[in-house]
PDB file of N, CA and C in Angstrom:
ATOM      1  N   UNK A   1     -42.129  -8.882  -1.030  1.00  0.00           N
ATOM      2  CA  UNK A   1     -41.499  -9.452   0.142  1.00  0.00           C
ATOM      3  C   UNK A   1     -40.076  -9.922  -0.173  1.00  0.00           C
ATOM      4  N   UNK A   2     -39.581 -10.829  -1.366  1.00  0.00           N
ATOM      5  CA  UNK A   2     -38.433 -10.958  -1.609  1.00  0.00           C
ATOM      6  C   UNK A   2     -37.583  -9.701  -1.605  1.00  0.00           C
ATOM      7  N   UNK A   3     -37.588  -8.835  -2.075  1.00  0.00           N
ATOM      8  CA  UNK A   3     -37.100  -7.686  -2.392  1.00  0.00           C
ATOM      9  C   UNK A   3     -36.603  -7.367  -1.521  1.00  0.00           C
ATOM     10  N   UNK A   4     -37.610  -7.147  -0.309  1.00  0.00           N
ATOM     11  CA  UNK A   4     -36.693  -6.553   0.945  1.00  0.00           C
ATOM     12  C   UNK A   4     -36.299  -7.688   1.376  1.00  0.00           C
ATOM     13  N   UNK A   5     -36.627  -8.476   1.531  1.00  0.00           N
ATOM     14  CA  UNK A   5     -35.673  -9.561   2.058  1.00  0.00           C
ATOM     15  C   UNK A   5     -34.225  -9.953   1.589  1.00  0.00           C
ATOM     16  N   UNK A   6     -34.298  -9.136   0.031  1.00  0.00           N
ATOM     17  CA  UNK A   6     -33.190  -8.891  -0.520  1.00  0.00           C
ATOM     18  C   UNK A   6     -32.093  -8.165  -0.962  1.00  0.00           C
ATOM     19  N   UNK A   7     -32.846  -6.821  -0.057  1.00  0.00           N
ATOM     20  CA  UNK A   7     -31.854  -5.547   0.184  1.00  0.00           C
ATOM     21  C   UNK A   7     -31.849  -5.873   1.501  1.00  0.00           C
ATOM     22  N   UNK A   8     -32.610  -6.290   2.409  1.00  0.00           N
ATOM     23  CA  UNK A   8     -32.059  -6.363   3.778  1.00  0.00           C
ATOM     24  C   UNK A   8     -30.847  -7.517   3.613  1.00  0.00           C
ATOM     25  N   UNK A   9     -30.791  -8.550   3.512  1.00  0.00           N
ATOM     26  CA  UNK A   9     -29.707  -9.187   3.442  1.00  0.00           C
ATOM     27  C   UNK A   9     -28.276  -8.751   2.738  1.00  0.00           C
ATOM     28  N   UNK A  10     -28.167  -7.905   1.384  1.00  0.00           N
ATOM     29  CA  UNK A  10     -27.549  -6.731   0.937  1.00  0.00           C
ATOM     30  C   UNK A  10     -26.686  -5.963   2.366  1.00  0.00           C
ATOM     31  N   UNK A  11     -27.891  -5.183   3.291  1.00  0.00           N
ATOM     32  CA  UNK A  11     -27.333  -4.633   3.768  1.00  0.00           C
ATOM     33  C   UNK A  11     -26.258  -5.116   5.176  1.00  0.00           C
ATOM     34  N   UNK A  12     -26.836  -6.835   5.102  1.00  0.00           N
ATOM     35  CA  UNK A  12     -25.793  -7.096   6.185  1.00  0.00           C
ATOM     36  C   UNK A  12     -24.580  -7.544   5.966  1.00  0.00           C
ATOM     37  N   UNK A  13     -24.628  -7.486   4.606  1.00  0.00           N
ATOM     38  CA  UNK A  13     -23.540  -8.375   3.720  1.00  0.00           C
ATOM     39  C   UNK A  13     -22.402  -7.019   3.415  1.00  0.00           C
ATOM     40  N   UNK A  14     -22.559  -6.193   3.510  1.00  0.00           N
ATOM     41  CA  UNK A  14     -22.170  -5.150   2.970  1.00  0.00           C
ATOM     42  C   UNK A  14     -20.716  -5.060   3.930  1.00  0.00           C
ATOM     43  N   UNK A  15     -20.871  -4.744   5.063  1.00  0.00           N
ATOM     44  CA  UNK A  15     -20.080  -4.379   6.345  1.00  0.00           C
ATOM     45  C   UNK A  15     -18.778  -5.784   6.096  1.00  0.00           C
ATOM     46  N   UNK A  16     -20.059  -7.027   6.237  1.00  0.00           N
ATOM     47  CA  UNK A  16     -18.915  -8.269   6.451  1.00  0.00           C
ATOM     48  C   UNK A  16     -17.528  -8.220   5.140  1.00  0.00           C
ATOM     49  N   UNK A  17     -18.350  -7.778   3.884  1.00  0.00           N
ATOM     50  CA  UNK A  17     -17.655  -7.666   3.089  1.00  0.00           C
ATOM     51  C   UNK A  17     -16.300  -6.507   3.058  1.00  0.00           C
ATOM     52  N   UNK A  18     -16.789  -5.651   3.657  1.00  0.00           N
ATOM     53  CA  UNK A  18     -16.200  -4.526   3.872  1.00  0.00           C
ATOM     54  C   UNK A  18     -14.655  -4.635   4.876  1.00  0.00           C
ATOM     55  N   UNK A  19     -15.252  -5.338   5.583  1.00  0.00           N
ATOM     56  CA  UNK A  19     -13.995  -5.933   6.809  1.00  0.00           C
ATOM     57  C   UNK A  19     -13.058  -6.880   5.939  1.00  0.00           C
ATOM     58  N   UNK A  20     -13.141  -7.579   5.158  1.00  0.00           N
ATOM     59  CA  UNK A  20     -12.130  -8.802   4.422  1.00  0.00           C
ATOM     60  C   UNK A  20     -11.440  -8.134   3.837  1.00  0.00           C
ATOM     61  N   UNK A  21     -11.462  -6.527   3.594  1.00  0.00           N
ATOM     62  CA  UNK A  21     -10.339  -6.240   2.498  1.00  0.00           C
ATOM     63  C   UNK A  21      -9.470  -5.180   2.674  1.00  0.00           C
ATOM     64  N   UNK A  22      -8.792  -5.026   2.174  1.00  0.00           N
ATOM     65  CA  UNK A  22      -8.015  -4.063   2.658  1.00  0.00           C
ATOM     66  C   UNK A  22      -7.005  -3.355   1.779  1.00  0.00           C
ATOM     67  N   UNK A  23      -6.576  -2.133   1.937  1.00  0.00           N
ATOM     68  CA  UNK A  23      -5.132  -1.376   0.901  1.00  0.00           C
ATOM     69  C   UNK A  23      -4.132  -1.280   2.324  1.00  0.00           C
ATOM     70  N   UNK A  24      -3.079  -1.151   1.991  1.00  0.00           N
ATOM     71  CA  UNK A  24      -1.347  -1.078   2.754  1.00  0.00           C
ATOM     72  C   UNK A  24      -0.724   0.202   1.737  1.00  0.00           C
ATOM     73  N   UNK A  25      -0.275   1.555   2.027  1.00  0.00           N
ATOM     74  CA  UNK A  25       0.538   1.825   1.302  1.00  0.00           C
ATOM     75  C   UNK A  25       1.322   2.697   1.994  1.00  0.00           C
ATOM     76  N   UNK A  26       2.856   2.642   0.913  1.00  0.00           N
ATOM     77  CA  UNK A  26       4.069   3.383   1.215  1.00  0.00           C
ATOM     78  C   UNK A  26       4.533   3.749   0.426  1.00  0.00           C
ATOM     79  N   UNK A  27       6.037   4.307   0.354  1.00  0.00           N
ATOM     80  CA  UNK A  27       6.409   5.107  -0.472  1.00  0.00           C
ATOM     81  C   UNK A  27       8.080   5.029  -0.070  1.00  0.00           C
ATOM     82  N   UNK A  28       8.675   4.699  -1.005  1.00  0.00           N
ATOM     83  CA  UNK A  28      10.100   4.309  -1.129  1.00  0.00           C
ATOM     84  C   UNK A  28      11.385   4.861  -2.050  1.00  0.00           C
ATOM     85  N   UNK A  29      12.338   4.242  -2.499  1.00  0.00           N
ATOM     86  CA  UNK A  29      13.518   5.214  -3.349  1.00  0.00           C
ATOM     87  C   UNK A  29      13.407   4.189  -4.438  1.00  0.00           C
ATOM     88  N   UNK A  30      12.838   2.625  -4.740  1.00  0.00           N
ATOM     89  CA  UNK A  30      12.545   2.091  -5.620  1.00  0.00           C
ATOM     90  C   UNK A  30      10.863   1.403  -5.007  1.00  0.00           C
ATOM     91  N   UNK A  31      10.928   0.711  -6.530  1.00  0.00           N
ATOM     92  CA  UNK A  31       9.444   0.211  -6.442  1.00  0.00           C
ATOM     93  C   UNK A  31       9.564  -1.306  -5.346  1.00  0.00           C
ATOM     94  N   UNK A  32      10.693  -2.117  -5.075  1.00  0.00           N
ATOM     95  CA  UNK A  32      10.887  -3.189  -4.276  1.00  0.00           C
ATOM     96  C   UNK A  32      10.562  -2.378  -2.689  1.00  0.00           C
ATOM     97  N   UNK A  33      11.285  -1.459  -2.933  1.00  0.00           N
ATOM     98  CA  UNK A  33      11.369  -0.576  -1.118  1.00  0.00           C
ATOM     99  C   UNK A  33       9.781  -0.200  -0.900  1.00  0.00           C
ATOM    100  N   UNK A  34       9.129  -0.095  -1.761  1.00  0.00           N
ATOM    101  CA  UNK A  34       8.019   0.510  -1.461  1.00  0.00           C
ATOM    102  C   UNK A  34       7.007  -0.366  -1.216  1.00  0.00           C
ATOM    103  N   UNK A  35       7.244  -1.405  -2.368  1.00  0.00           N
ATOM    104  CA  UNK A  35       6.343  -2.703  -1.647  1.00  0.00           C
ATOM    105  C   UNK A  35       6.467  -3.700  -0.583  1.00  0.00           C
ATOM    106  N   UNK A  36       7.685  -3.581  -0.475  1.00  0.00           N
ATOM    107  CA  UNK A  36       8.053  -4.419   0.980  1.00  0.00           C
ATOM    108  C   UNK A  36       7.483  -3.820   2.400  1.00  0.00           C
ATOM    109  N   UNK A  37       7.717  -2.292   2.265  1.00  0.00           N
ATOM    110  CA  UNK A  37       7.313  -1.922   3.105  1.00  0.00           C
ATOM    111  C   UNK A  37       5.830  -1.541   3.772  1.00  0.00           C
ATOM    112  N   UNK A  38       5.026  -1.467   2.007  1.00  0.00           N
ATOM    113  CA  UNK A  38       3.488  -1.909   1.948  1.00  0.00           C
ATOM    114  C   UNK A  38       3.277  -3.480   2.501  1.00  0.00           C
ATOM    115  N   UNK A  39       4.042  -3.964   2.054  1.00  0.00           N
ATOM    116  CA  UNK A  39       3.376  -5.487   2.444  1.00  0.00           C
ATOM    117  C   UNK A  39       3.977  -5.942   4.360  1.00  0.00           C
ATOM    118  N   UNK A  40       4.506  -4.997   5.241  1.00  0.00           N
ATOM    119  CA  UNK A  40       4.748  -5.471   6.281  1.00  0.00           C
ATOM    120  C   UNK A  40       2.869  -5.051   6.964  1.00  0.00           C
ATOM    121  N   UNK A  41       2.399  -4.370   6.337  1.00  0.00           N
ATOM    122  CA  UNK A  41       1.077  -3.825   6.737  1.00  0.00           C
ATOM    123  C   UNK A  41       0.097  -4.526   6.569  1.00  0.00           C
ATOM    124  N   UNK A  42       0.322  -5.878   6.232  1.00  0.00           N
ATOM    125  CA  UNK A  42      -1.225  -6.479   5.281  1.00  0.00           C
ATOM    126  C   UNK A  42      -1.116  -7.739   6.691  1.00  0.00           C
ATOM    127  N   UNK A  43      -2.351  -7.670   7.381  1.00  0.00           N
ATOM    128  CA  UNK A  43      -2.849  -9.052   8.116  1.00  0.00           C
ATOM    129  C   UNK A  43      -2.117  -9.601   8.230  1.00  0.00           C
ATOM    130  N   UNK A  44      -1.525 -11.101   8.441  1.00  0.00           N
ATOM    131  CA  UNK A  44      -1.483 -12.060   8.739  1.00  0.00           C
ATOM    132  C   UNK A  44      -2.305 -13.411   8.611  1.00  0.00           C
ATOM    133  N   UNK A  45      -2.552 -14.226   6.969  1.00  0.00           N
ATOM    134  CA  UNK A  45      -3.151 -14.837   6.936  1.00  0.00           C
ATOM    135  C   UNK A  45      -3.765 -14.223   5.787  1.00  0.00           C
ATOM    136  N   UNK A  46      -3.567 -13.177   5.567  1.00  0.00           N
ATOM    137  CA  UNK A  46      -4.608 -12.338   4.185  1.00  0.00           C
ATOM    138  C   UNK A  46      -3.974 -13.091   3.517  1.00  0.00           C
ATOM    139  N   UNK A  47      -4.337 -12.304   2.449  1.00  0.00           N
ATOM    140  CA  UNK A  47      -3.954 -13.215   0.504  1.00  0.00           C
ATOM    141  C   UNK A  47      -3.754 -11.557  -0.012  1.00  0.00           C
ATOM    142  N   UNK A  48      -3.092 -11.245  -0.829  1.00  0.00           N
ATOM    143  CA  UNK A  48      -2.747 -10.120  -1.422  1.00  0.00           C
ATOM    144  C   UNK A  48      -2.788 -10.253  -2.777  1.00  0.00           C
ATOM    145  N   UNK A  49      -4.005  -9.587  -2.711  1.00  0.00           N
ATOM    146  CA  UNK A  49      -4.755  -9.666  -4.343  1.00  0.00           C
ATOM    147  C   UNK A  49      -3.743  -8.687  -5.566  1.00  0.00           C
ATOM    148  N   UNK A  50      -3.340  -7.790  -5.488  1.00  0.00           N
ATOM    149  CA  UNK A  50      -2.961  -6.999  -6.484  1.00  0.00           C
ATOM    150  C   UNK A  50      -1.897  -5.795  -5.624  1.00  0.00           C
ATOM    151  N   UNK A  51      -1.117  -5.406  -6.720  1.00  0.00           N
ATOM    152  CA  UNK A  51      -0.084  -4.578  -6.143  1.00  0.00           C
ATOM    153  C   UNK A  51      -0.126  -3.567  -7.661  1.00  0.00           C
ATOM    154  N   UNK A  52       0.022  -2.193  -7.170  1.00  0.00           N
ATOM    155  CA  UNK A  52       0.485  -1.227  -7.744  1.00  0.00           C
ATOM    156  C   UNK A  52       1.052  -0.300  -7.150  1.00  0.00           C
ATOM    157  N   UNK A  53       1.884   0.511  -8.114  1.00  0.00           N
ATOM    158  CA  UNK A  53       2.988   1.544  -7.987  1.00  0.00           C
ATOM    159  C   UNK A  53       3.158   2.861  -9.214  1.00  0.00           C
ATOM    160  N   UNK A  54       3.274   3.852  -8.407  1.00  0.00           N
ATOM    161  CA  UNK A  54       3.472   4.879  -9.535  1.00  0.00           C
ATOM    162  C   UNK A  54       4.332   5.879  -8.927  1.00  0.00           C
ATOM    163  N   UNK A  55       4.948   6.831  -9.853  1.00  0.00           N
ATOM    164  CA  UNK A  55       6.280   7.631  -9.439  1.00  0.00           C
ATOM    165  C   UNK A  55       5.836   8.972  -9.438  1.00  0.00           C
ATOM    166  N   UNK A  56       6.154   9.281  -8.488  1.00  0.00           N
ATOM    167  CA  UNK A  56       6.336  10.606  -7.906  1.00  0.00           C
ATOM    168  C   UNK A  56       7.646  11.514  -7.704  1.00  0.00           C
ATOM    169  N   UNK A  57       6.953  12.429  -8.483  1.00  0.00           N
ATOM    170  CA  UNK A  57       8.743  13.325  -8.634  1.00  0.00           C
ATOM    171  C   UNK A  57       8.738  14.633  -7.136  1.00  0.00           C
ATOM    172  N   UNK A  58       9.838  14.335  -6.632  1.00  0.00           N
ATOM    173  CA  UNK A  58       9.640  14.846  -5.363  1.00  0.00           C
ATOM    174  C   UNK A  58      10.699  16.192  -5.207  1.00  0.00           C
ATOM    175  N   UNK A  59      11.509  16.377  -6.840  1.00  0.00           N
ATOM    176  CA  UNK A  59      12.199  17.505  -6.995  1.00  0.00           C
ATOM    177  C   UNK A  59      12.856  17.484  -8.545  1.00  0.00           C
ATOM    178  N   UNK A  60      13.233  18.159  -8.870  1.00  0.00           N
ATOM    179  CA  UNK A  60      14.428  18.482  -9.513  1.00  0.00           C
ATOM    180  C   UNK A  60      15.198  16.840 -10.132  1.00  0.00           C
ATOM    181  N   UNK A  61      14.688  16.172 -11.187  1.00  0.00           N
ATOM    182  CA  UNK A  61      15.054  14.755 -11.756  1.00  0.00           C
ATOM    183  C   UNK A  61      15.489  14.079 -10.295  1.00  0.00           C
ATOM    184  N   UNK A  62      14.361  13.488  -9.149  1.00  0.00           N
ATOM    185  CA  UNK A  62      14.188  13.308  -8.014  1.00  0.00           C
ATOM    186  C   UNK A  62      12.851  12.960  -8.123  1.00  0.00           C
ATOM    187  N   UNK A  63      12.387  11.401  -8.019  1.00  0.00           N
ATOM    188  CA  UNK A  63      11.516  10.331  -7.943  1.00  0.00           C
ATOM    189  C   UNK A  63      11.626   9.617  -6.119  1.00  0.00           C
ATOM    190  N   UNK A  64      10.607   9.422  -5.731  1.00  0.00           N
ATOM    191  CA  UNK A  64      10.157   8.258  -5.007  1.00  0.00           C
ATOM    192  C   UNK A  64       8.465   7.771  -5.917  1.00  0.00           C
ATOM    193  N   UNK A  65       8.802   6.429  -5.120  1.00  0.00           N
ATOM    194  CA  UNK A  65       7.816   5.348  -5.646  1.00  0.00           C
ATOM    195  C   UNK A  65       6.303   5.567  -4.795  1.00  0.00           C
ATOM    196  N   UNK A  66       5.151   5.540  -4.696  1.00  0.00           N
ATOM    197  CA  UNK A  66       4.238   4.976  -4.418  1.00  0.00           C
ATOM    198  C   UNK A  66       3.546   4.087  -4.599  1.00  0.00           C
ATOM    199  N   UNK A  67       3.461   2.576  -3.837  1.00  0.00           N
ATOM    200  CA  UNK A  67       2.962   1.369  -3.590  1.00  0.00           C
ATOM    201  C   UNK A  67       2.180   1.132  -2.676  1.00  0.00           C
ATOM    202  N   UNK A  68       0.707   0.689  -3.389  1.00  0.00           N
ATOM    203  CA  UNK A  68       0.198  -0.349  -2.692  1.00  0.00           C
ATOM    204  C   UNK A  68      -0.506  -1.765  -3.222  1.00  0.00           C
ATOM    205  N   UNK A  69      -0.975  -2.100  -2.059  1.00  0.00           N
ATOM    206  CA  UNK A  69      -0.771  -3.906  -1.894  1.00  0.00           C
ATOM    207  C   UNK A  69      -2.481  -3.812  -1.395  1.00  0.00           C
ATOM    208  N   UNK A  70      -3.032  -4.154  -2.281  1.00  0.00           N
ATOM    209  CA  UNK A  70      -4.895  -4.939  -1.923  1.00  0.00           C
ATOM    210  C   UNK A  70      -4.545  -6.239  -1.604  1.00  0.00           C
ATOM    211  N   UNK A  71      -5.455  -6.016  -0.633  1.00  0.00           N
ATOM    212  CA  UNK A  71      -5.246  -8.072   0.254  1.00  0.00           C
ATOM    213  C   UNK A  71      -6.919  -8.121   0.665  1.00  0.00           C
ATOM    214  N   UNK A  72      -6.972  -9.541   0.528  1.00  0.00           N
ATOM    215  CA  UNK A  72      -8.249  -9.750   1.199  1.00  0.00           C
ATOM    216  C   UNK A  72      -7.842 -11.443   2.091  1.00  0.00           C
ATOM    217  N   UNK A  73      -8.901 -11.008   3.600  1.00  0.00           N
ATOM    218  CA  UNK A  73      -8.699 -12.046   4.058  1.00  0.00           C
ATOM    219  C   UNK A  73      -9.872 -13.131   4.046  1.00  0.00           C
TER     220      UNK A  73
END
């Protein structure tokens, strides 16, 4: 009886959890441009857990940035 009482509760927990969090991402000519513009995307009231970025060569010694911003509210 616990058991399911303890995957059923699991499964309602799952969704709520699911809604609090979130990724934002963009892509810019530096790593500031890219996160600023990730972070106009995040809630209002969130908390922004972690930020990463990695480079993308988009030609010929020719980089833009990819950033994003995990937030949870």
């Amino acid at each position: 009886m616990r058991a399911v009482f303890f995957c059923a509760s699991l499964l309602l927990a799952l969704p709520m959890a699911a809604a609090e969090k979130g990724t934002s991402t963009a892509q810019g000519v530096n790593e500031q441009m890219a996160t600023a513009q990730a972070m106009r995307s995040v809630p209002k009231g969130a908390t922004v857990v972690d930020t990463t970025c990695k480079e993308i060569g988009v030609g010929a010694f020719t980089y833009r940035f990819q950033c994003s911003v995990h937030w949870a509210q």
